[in-house]
N, C-alpha and C. Protein backbone atom coordinates (compact mmCIF):
# COMPACT_ATOMS: atom_id res chain seq x y z
N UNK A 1 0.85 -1.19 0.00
CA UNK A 1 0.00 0.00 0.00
C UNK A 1 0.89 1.25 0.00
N UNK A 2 0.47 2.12 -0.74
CA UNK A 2 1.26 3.66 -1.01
C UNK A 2 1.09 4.22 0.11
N UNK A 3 2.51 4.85 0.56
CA UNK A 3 2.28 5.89 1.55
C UNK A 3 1.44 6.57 1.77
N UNK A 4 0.60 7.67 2.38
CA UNK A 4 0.16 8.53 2.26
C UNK A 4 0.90 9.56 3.08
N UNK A 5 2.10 9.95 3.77
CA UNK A 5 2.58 10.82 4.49
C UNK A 5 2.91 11.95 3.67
N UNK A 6 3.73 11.87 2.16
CA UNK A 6 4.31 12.69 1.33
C UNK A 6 3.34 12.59 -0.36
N UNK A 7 2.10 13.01 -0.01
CA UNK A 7 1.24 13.28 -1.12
C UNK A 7 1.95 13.91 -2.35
N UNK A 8 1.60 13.70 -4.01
CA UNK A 8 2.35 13.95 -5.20
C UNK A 8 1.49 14.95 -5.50
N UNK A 9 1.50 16.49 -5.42
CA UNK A 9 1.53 17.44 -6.06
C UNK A 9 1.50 17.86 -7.67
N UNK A 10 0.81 17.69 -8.47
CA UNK A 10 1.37 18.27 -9.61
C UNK A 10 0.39 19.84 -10.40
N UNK A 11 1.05 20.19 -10.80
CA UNK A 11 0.16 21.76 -11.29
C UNK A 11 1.02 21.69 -12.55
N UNK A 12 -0.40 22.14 -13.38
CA UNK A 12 0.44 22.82 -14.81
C UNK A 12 -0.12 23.76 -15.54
N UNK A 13 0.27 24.26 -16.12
CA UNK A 13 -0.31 25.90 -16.61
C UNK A 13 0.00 25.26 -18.34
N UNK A 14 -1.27 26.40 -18.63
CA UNK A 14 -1.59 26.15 -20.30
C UNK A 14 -0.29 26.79 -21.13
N UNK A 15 -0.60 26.29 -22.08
CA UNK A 15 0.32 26.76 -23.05
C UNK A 15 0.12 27.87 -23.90
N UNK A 16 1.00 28.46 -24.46
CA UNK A 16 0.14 29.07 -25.39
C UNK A 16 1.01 28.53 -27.01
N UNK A 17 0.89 28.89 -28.40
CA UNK A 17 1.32 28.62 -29.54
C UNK A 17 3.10 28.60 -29.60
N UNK A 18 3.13 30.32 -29.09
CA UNK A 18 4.38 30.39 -29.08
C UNK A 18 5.57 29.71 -28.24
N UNK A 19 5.10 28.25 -27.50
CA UNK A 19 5.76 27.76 -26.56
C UNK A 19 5.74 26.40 -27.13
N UNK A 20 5.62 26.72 -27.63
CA UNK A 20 5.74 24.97 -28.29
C UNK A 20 7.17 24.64 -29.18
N UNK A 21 8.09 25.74 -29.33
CA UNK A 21 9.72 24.98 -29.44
C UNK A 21 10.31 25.33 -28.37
N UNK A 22 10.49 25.82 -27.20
CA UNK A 22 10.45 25.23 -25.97
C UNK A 22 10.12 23.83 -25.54
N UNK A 23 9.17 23.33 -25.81
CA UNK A 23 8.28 21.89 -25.23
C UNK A 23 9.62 21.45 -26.21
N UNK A 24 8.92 21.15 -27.63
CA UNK A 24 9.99 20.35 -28.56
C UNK A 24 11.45 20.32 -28.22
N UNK A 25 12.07 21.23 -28.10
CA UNK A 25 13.22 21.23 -27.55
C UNK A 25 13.76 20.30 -26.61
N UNK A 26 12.69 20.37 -25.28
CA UNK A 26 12.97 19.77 -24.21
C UNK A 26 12.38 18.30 -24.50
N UNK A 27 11.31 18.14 -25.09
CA UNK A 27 10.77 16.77 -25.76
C UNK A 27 12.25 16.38 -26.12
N UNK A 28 12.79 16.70 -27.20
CA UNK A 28 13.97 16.00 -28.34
C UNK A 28 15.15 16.31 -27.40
N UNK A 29 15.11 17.29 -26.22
CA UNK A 29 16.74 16.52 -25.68
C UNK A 29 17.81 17.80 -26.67
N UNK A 30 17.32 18.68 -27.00
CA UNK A 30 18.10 19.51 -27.82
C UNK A 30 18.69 20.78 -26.85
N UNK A 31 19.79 20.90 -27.04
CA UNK A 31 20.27 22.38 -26.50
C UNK A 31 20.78 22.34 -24.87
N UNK A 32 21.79 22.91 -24.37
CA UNK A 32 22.02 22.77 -22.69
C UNK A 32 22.72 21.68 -22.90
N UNK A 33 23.09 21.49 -21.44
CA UNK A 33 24.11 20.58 -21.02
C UNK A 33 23.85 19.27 -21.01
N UNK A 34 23.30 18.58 -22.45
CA UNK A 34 22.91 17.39 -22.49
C UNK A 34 23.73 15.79 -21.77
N UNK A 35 24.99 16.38 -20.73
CA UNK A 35 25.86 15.09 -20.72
C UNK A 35 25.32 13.72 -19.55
N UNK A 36 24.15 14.50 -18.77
CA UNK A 36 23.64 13.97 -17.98
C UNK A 36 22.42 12.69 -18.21
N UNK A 37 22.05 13.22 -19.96
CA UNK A 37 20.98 12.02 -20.56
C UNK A 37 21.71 10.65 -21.36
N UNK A 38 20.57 9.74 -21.08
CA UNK A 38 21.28 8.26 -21.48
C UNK A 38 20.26 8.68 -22.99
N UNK A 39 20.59 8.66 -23.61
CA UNK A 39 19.98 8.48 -25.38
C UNK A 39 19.62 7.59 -25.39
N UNK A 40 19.76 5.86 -24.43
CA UNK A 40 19.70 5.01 -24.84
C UNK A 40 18.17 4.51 -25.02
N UNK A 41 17.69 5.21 -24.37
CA UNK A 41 15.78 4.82 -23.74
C UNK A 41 15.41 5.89 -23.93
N UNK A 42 14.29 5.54 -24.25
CA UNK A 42 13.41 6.24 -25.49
C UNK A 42 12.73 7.41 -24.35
């Protein structure tokens, strides 16, 4: 049975058009200090 002491929180705010190569970006792993991701898994 799941804890219940430390409940999961999540909030998210809408998008708007112009934020969507932001998302992609961070979707595809592009740009910044990528040395920390395994490429290997999807």
């Amino acid at each position: 049975m799941a804890s219940k002491k430390h409940p999961v929180v999540l909030r998210f705010e809408g998008m708007d058009p112009r934020d969507i190569g932001g998302y992609e970006a961070h979707r595809y792993r592009k740009g910044g200090d990528l040395g920390h991701i395994d490429r290997n898994k999807p």
